[in-house]
Protein backbone atom coordinates (compact mmCIF):
# COMPACT_ATOMS: atom_id res chain seq x y z
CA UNK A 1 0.00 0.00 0.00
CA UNK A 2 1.13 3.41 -0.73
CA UNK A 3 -0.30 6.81 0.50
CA UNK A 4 -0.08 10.71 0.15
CA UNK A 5 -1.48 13.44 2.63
CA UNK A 6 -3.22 16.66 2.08
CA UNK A 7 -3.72 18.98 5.18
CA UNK A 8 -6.30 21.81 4.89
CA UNK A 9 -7.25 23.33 7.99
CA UNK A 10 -8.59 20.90 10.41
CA UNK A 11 -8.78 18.02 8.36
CA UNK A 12 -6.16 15.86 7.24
CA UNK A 13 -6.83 13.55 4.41
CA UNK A 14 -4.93 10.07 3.17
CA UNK A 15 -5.18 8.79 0.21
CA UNK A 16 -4.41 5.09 0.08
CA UNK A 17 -3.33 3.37 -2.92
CA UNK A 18 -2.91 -0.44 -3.87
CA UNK A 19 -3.56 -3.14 -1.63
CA UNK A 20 -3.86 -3.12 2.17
CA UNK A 21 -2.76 -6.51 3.61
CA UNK A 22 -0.36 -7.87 6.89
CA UNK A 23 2.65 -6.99 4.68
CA UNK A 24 1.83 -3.45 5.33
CA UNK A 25 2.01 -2.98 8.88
CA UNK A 26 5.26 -0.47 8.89
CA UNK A 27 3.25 1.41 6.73
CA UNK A 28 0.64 1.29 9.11
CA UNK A 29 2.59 2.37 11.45
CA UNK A 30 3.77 5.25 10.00
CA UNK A 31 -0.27 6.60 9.65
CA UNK A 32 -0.89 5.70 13.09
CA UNK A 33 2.29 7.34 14.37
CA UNK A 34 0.73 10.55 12.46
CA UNK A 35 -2.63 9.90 13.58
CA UNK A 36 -1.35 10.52 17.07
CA UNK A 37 0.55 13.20 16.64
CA UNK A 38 -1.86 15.09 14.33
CA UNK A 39 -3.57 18.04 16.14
CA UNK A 40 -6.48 18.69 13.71
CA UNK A 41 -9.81 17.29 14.36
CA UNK A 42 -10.93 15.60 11.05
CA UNK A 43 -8.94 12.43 9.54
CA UNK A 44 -10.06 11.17 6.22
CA UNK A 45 -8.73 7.61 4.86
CA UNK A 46 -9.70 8.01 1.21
CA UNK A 47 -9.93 4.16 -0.27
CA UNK A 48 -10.53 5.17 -3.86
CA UNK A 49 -7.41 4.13 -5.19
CA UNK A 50 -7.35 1.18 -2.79
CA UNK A 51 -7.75 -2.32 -5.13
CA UNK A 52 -7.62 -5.05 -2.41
CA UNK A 53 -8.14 -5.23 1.64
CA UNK A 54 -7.59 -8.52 3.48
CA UNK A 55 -8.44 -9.39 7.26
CA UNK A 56 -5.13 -8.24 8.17
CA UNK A 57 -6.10 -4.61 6.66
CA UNK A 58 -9.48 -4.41 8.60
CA UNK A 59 -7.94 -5.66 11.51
CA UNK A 60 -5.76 -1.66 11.03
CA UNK A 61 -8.51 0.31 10.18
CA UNK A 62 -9.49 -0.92 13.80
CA UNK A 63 -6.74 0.22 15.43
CA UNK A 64 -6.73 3.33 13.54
CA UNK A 65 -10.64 3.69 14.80
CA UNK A 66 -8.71 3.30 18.28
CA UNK A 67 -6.13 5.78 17.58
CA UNK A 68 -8.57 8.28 16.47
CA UNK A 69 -11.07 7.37 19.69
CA UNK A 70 -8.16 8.29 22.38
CA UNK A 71 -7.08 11.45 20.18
CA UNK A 72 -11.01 12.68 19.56
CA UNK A 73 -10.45 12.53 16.12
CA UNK A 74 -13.39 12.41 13.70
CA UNK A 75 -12.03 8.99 11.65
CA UNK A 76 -13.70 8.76 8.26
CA UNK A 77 -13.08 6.35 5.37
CA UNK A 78 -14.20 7.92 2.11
CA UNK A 79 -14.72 6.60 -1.55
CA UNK A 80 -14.33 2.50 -0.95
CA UNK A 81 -14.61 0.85 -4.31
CA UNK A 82 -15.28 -3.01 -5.60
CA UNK A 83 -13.48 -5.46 -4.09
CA UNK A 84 -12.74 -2.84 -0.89
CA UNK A 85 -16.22 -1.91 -0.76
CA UNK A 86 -17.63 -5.16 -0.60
CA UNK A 87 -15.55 -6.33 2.42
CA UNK A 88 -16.38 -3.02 3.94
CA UNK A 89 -19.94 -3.98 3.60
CA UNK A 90 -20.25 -8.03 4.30
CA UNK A 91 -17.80 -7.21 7.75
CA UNK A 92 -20.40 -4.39 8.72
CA UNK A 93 -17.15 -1.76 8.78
CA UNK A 94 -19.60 0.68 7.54
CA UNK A 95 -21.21 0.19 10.82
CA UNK A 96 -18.11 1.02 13.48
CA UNK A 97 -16.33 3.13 10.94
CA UNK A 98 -18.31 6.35 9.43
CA UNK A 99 -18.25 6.03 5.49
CA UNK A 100 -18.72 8.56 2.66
CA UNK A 101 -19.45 7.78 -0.76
């Protein structure tokens, strides 16, 4: 998986590229470690250029809802598509996550 960030104001915004499985937990890392020490009050994980999301990868949006819980930061995943989308959907994601079109 690959991102980029764009800051405006407030609200930070990742766009995540590729595909989001175990092998990218230093990545991971490297969001959460900005996650925490972000001091805005909206974070926005954009999925639209996100292909492919395993177990593993839900299992880190989960700790990145946990991040953004002990921070109060609004956590928001924006723009899933196929394969992405579906597995947001069947795991109920769009239930403990907030999700945007």
């Amino acid at each position: 998986m690959q991102y980029r960030a764009k800051e405006e104001g407030h609200s930070k915004e990742l766009f995540l590229s590729g595909s989001f499985n175990f092998s990218d937990n230093s990545v991971f890392r490297e969001i959460i470690k900005d996650m925490e020490d972000y001091g805005g009050q909206d974070y926005v994980l954009d999925l639209d250029g996100l292909e492919y999301i395993d177990s593993a990868g839900l299992g880190m949006l989960l700790i990145a809802r946990e991040t953004a819980e002990k921070k109060s930061l609004q956590l928001c995943l924006r723009r899933p598509q196929g394969q992405v989308q579906q597995m947001l959907q069947v795991t109920r994601f769009i239930d403990l996550i907030p999700c945007e079109a």
